[in-house]
Protein backbone atom coordinates (compact mmCIF):
# COMPACT_ATOMS: atom_id res chain seq x y z
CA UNK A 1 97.34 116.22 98.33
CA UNK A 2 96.98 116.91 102.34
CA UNK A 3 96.11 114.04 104.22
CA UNK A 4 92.92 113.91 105.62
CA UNK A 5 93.08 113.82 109.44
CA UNK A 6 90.80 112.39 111.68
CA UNK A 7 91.31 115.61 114.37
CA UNK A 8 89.45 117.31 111.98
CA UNK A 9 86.15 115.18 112.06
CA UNK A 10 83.49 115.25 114.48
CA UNK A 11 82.77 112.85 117.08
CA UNK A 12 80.14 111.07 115.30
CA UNK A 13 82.81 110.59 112.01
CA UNK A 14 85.68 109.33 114.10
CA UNK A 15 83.27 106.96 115.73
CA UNK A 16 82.05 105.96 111.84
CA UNK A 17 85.94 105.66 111.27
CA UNK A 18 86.62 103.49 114.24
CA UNK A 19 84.03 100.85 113.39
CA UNK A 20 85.17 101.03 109.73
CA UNK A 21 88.69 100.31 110.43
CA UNK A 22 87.75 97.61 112.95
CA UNK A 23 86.15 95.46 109.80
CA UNK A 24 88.62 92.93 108.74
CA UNK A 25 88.10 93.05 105.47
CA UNK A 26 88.22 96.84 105.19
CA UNK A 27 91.12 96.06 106.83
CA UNK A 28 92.51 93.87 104.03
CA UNK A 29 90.87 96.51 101.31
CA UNK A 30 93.19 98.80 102.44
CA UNK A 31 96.10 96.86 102.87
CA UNK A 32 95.73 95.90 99.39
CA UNK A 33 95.26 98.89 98.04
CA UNK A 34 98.78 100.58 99.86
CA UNK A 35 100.33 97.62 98.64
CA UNK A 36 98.93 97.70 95.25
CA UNK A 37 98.38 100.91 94.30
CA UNK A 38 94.27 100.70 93.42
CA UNK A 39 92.10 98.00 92.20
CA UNK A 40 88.65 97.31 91.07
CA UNK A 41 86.30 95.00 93.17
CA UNK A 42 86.71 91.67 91.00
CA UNK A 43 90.36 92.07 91.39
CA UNK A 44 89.96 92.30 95.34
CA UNK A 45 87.58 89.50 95.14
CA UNK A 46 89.86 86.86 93.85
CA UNK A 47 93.29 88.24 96.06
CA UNK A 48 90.93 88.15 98.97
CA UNK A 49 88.50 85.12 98.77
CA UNK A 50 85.03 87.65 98.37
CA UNK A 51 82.44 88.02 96.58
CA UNK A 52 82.35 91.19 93.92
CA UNK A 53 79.15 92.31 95.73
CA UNK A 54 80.49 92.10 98.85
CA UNK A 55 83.92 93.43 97.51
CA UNK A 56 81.95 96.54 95.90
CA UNK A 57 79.91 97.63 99.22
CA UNK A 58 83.06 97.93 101.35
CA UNK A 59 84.97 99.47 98.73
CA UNK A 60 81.80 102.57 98.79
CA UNK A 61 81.82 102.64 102.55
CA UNK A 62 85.48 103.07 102.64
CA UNK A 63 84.97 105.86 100.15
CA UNK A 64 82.26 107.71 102.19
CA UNK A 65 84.88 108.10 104.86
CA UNK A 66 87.33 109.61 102.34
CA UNK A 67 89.67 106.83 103.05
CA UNK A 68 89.74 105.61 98.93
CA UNK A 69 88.66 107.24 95.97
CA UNK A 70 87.49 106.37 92.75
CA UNK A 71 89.81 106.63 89.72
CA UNK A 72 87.18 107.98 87.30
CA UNK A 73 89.93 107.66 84.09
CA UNK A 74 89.72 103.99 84.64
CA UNK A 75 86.22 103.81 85.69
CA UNK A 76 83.83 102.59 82.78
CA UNK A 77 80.02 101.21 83.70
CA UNK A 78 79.61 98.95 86.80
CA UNK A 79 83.59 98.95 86.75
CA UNK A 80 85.17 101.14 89.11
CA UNK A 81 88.59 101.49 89.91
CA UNK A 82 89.86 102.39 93.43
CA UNK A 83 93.22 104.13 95.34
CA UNK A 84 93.99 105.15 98.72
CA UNK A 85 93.91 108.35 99.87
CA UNK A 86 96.44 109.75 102.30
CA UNK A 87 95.04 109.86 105.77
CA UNK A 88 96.14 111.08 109.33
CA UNK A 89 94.66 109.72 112.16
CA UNK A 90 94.99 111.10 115.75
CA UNK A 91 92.70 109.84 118.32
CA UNK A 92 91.17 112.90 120.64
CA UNK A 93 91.42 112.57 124.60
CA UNK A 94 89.82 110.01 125.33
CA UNK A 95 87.80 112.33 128.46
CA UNK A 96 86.79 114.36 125.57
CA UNK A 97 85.19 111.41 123.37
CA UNK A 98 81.61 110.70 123.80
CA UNK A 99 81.17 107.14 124.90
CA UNK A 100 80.07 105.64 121.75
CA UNK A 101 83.63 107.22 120.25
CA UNK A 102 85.65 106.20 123.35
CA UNK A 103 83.74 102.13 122.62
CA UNK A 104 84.28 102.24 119.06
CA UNK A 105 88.52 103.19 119.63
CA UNK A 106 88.87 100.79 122.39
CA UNK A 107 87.52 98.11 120.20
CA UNK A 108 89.64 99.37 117.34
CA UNK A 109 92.85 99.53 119.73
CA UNK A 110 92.56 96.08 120.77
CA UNK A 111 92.37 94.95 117.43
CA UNK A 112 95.23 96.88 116.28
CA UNK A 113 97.31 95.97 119.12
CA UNK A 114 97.87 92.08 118.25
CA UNK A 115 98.94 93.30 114.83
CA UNK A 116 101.47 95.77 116.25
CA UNK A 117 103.24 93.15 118.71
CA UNK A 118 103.63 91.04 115.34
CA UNK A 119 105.15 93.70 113.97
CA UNK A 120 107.64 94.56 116.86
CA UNK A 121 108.33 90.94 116.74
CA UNK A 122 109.59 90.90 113.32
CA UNK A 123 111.33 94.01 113.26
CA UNK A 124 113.22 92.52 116.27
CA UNK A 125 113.37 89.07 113.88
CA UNK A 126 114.46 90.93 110.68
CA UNK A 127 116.76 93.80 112.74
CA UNK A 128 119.62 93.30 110.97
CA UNK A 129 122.06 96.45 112.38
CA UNK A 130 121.43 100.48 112.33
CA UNK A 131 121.60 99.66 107.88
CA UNK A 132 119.36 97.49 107.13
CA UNK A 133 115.56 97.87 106.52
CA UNK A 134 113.80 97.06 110.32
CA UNK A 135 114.95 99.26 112.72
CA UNK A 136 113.83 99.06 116.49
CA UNK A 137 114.75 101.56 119.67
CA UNK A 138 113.97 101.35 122.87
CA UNK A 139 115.08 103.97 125.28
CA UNK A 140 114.65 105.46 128.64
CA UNK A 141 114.33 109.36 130.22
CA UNK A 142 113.37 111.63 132.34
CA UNK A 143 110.41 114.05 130.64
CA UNK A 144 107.86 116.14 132.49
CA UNK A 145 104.48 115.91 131.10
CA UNK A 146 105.15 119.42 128.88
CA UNK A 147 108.13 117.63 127.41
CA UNK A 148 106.31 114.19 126.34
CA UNK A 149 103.54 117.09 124.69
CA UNK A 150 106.68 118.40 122.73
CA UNK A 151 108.11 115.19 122.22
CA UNK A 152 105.46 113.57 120.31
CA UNK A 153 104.60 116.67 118.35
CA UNK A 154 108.24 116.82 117.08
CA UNK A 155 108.05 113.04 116.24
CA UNK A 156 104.98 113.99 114.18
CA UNK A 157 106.21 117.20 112.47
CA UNK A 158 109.48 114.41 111.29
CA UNK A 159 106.85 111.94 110.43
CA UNK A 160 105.12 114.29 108.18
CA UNK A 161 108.30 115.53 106.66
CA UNK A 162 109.07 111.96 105.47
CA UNK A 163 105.57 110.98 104.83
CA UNK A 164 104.87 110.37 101.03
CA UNK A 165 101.83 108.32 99.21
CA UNK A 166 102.47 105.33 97.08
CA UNK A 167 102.35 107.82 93.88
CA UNK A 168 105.36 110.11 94.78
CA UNK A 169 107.30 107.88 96.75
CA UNK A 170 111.43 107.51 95.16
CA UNK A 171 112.58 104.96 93.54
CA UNK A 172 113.61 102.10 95.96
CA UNK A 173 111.15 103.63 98.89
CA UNK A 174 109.22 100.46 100.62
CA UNK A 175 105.69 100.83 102.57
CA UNK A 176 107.14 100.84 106.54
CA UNK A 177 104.95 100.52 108.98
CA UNK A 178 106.20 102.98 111.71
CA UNK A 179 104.71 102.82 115.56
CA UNK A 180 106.02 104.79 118.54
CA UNK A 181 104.50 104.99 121.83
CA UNK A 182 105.92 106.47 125.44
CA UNK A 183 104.20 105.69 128.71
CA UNK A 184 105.38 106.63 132.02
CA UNK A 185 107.25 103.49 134.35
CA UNK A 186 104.93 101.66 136.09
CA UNK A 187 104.97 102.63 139.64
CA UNK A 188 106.88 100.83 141.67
């Protein structure tokens, strides 16, 4: 199955999506879920202190944004079993956003970014030579602003080519967690 990608949503979705992600225990939902392949909401409630009620009504909004689905085979009554769904997401230009979008991603980024320095830090932590499982660059160039453009979209055509879901991944194949980002030097 195609991922889902958010540059294919309206303004109004991505801002939905924003705010979704930004909840911490969606947050954990899905976490869980990439980890564990699916669950039901009792299960989620005991790994992750909730209540089944509360469990249940983030599990549903996380499916209205396509981001899970149910597993009707497994699904019997008031029982529902959930998976991820693959999912792309792309924030827009931010001078294209309306402001409740552009709010709604700068609140998510901020969240996000704490997490990503943790994970830099422990890649640098767990680095352990060009073999081993965390792997960290850093590098410097000379790009105009037509090469960055090409740049990142031939980092994302790789990323896609390597991209699988939990379901078809080989044997061996561990959930990575894979961030890149280039910024011009600050001037001087």
């Amino acid at each position: 199955m195609a991922p889902r990608r958010s540059d294919d949503m309206t303004s109004a979705e991505r801002t939905a999506l924003y705010r979704t992600l930004a909840h911490p225990l969606r947050g954990r939902i899905l976490d869980y879920l990439g980890k564990h392949g699916e669950a039901n909401s009792a299960t989620l409630a005991g790994v992750l202190g909730e209540s089944t009620g509360s469990t249940s009504y983030h599990l549903r909004k996380l499916a209205e944004l396509g981001l899970i689905t149910e597993i009707a085979e497994k699904s019997a009554g008031r029982e529902r079993w959930w998976k991820s769904l693959p999912f792309s997401r792309t924030t827009p230009d931010p001078a294209s956003m309306e402001p409740e979008e552009y709010a709604a991603a700068e609140h998510l980024g901020r969240l996000k970014s704490g997490h990503d320095i943790e994970l830099y830090l422990r890649a640098v932590r767990e680095w352990a030579g060009p073999d081993g499982w965390a792997q960290v660059q850093r590098h410097g160039t000379y790009l105009t602003k037509t090469q960055v453009g090409e740049f990142m979209s031939e980092y994302l055509t790789l990323l896609e080519r390597y991209t699988v879901d939990r379901e078809n991944a080989p044997e061996g194949a561990e959930q990575m967690r894979i961030r890149l980002f280039a910024v011009p030097e600050a001037p001087a």
